[in-house]
N, C-alpha and C. Protein backbone atom coordinates (compact mmCIF):
# COMPACT_ATOMS: atom_id res chain seq x y z
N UNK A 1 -9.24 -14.43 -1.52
CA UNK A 1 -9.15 -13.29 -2.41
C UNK A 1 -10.33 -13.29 -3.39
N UNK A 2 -11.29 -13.19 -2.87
CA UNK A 2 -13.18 -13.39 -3.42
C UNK A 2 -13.16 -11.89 -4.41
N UNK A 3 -12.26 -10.65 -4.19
CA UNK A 3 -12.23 -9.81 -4.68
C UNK A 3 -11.79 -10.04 -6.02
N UNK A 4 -10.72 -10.67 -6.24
CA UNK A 4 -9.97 -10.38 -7.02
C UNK A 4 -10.63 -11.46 -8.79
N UNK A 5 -11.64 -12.39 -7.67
CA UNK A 5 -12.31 -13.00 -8.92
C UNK A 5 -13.03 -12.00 -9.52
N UNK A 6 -13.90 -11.20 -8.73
CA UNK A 6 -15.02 -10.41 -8.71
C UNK A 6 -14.52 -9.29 -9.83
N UNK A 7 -13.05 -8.48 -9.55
CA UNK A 7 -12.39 -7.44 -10.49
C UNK A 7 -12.40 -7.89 -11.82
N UNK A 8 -11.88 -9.03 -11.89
CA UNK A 8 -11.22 -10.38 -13.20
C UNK A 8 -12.73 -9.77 -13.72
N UNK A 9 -13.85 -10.97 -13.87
CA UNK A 9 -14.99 -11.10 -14.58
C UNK A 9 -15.70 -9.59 -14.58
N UNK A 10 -15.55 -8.39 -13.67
CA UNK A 10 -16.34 -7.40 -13.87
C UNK A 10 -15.13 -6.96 -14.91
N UNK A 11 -13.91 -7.00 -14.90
CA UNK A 11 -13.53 -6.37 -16.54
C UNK A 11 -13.14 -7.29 -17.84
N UNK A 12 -13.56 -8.58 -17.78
CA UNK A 12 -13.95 -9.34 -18.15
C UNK A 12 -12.76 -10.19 -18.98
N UNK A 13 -11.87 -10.40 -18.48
CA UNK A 13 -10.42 -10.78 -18.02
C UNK A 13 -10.48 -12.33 -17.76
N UNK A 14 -10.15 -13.58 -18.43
CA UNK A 14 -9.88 -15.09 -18.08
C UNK A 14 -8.84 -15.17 -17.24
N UNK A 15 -9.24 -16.50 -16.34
CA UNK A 15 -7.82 -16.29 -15.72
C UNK A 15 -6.62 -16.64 -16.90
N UNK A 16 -6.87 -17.36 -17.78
CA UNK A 16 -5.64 -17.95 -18.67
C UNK A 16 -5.25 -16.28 -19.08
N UNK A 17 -5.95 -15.26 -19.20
CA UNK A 17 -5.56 -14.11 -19.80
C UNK A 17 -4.94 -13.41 -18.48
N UNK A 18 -5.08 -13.41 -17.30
CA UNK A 18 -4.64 -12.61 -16.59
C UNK A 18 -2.72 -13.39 -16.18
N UNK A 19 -2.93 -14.73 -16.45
CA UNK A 19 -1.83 -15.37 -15.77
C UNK A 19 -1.04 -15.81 -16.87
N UNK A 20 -1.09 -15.06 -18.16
CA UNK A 20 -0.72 -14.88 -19.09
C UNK A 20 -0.13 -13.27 -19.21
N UNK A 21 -0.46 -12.17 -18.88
CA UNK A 21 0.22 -11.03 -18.31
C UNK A 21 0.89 -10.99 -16.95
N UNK A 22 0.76 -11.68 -16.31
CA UNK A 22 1.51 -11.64 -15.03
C UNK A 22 2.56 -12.57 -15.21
N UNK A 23 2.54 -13.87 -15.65
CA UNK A 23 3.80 -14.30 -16.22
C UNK A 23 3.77 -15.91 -14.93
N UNK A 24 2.53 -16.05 -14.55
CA UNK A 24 2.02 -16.99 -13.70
C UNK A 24 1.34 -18.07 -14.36
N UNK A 25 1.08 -19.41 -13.69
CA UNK A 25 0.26 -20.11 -14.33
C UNK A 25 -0.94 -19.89 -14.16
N UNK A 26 -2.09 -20.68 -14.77
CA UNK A 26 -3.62 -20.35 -14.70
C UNK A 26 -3.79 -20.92 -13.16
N UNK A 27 -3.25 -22.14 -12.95
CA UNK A 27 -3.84 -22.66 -11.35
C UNK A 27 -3.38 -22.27 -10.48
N UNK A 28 -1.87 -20.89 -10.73
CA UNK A 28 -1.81 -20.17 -9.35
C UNK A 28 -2.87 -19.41 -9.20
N UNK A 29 -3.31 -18.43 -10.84
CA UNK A 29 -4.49 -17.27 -10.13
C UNK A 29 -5.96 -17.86 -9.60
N UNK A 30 -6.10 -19.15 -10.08
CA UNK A 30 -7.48 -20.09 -9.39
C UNK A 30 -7.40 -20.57 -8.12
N UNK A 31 -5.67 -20.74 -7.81
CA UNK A 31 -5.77 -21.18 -6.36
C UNK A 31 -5.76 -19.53 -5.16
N UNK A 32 -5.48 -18.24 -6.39
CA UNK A 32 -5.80 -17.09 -5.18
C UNK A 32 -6.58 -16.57 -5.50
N UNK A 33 -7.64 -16.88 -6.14
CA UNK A 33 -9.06 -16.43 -5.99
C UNK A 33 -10.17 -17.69 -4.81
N UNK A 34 -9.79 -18.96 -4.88
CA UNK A 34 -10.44 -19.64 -3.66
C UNK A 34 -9.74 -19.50 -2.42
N UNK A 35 -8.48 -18.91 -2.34
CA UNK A 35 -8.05 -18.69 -0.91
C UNK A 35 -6.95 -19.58 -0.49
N UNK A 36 -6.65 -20.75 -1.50
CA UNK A 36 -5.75 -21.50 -1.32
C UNK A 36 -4.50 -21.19 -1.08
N UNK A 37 -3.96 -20.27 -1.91
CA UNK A 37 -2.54 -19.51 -1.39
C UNK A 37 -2.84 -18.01 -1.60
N UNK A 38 -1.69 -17.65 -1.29
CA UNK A 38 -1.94 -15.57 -1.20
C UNK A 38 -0.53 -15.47 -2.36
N UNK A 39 -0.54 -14.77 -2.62
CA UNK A 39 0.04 -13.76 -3.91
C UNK A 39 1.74 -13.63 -3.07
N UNK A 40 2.50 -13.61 -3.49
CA UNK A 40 4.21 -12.95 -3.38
C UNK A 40 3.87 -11.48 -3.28
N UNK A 41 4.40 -10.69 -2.72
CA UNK A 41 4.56 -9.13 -2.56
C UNK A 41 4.45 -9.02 -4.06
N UNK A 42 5.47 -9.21 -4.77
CA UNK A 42 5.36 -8.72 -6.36
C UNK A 42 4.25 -9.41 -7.08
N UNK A 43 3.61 -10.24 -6.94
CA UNK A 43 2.51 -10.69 -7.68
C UNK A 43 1.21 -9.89 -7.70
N UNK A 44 1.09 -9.55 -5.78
CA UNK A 44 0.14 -8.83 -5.35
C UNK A 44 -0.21 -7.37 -6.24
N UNK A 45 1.40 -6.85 -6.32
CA UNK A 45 1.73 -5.38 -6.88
C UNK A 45 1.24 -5.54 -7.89
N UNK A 46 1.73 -6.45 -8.81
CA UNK A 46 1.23 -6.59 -10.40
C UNK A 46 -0.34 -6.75 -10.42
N UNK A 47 -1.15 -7.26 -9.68
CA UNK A 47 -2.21 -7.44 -9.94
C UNK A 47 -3.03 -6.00 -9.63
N UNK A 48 -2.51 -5.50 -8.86
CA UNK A 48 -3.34 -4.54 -8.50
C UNK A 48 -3.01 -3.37 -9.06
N UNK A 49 -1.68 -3.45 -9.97
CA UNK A 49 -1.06 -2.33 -11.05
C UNK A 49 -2.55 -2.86 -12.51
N UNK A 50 -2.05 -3.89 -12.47
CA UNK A 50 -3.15 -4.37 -13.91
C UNK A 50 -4.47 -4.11 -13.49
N UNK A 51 -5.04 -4.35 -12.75
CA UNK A 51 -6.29 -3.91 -12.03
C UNK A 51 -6.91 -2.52 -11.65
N UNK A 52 -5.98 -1.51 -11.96
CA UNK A 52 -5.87 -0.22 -11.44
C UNK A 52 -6.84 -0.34 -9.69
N UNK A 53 -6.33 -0.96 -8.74
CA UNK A 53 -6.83 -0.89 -7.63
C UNK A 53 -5.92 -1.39 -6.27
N UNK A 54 -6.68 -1.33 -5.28
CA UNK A 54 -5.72 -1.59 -4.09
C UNK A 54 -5.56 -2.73 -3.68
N UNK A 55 -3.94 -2.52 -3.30
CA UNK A 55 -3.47 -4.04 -2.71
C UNK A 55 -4.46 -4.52 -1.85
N UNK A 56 -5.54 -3.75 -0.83
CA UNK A 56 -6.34 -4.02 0.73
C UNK A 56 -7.69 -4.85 -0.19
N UNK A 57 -8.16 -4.12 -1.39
CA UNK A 57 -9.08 -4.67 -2.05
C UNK A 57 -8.92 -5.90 -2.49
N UNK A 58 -7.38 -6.44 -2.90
CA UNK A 58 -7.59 -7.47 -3.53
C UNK A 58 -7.48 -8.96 -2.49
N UNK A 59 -6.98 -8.22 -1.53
CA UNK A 59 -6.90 -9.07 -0.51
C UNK A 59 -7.94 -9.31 0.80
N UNK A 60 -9.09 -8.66 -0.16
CA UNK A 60 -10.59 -8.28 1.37
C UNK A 60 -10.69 -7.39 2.16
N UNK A 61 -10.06 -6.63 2.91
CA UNK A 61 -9.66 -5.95 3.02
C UNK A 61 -10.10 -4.75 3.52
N UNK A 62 -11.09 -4.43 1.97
CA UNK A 62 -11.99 -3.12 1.73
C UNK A 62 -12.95 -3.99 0.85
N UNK A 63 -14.20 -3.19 0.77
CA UNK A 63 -14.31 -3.44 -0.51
C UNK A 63 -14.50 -2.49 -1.53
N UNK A 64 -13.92 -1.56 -1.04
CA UNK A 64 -13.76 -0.37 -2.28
C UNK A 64 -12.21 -0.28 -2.74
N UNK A 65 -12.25 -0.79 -4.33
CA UNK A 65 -11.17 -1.22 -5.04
C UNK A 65 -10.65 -0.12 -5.61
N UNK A 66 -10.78 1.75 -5.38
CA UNK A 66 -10.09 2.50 -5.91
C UNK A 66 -9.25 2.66 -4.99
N UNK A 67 -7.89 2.73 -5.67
CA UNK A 67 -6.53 2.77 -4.69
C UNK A 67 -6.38 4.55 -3.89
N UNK A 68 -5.79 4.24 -2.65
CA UNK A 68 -5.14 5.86 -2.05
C UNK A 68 -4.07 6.29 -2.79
N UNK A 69 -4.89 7.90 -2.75
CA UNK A 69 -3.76 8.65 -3.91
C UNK A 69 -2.31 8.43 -3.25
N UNK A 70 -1.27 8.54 -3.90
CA UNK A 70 -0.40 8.22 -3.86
C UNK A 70 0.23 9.03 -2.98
N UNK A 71 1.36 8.47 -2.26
CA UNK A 71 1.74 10.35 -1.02
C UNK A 71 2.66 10.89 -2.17
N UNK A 72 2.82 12.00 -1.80
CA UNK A 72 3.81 13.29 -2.46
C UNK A 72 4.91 13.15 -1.38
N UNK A 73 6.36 14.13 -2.14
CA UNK A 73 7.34 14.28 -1.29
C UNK A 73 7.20 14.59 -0.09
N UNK A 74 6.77 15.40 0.11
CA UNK A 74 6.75 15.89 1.14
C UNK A 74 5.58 15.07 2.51
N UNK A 75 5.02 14.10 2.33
CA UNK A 75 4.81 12.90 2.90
C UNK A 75 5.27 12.02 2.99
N UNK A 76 6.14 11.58 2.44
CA UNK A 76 7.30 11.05 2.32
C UNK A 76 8.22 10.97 3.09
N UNK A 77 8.66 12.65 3.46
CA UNK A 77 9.84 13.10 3.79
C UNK A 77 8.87 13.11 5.73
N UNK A 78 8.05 13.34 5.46
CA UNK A 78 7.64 13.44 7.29
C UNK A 78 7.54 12.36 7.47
N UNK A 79 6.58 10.86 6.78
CA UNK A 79 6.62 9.74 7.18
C UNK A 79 8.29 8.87 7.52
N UNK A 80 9.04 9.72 7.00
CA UNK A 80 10.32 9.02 7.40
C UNK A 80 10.75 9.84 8.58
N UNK A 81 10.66 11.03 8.85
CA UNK A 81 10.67 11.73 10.08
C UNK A 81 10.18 10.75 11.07
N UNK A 82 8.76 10.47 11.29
CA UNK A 82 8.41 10.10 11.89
C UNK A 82 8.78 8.63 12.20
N UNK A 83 9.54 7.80 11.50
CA UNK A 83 10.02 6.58 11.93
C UNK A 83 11.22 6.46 12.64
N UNK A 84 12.11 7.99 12.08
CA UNK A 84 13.15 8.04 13.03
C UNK A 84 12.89 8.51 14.23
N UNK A 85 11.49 9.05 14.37
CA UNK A 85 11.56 9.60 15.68
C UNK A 85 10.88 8.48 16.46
N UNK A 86 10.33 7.41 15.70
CA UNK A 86 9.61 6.37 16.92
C UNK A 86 10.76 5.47 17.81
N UNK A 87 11.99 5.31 17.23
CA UNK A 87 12.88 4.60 17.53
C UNK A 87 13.94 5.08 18.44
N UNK A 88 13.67 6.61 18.83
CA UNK A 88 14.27 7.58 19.64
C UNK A 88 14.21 6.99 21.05
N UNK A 89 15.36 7.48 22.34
CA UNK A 89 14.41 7.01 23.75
C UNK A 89 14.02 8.73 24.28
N UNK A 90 13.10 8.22 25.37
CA UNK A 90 12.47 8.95 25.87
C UNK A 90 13.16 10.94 25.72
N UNK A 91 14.18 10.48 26.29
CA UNK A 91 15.30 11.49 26.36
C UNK A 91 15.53 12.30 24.91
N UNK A 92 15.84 11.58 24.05
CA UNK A 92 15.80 12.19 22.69
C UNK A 92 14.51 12.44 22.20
N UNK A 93 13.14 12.56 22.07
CA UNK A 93 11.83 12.81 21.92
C UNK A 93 12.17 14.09 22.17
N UNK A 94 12.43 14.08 23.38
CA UNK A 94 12.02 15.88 24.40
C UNK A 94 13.00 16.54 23.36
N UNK A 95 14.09 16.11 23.27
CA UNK A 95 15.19 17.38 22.65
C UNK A 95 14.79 17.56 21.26
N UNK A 96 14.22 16.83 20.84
CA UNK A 96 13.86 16.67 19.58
C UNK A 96 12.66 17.59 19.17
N UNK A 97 11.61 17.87 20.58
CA UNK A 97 10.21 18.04 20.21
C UNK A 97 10.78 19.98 20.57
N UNK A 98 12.03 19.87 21.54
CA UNK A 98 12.20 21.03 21.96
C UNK A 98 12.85 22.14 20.76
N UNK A 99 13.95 20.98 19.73
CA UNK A 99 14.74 21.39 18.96
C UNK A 99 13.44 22.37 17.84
N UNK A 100 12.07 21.32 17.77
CA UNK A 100 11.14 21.61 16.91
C UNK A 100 10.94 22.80 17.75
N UNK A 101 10.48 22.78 18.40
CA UNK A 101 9.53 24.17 18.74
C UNK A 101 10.69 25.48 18.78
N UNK A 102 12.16 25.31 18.88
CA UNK A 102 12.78 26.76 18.74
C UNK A 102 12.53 26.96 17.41
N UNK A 103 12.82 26.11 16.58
CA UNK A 103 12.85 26.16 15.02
C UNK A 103 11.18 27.03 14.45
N UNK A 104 10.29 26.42 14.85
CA UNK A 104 8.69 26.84 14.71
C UNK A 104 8.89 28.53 15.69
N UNK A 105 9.66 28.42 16.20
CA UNK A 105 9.65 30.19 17.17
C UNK A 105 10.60 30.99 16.11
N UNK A 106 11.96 30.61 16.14
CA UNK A 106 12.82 30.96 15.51
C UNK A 106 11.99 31.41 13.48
N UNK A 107 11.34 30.88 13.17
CA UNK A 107 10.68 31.07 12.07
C UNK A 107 9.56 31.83 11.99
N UNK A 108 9.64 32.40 13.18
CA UNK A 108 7.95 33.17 13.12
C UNK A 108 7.00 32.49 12.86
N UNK A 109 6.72 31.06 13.08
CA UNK A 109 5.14 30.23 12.76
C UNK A 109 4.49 30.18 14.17
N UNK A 110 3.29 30.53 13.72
CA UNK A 110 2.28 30.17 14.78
C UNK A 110 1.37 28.80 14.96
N UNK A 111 1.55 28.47 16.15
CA UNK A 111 0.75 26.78 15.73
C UNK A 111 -0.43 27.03 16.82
């Protein structure tokens, strides 16, 4: 996590100060900036909430540390569409893709 030293000193942040807001010791955030261990899901979050940047950045990833805008409802609401429909079998897809397209007719949309 070579990034996450790099964020620290460019906003000019100790580790005793960062692992002092996160509620960590100083030699966990020294052992995940040399690579020695990786971050807990919630540690990761916090750092990259305090950091204003992305979880992919702090972990290498990218190296562009501005985070993806956030989805809206309505991305949301299709990305969960779409998980129920990956788990469908073959058979339910079709009725599903068929149910869509009366609905897209039935509504007057043109695709």
């Amino acid at each position: 996590m070579s990034n996450l030293k790099k964020i620290r000193e460019k906003n000019n942040i100790t580790q005793i100060r960062l692992s002092i807001d996160l509620e960590v010791s100083q030699e966990l955030i020294s052992q995940y900036e040399v690579g020695k261990t990786l971050p807990t899901i919630t540690n990761l979050s916090k750092l990259a909430d305090f950091f204003h940047c992305s979880t992919d950045y702090l972990l290498n990833r990218t190296d562009n540390p501005t985070p993806v805008n956030m989805l809206n409802e309505n991305d949301i609401e299709i990305a969960n569409i779409i998980d129920k429909y990956i788990f469908l079998n073959n058979e339910s897809k079709k009725e599903f893709i068929n149910f869509l397209d009366y609905l897209v007719y039935k509504n007057g949309i043109s695709h």
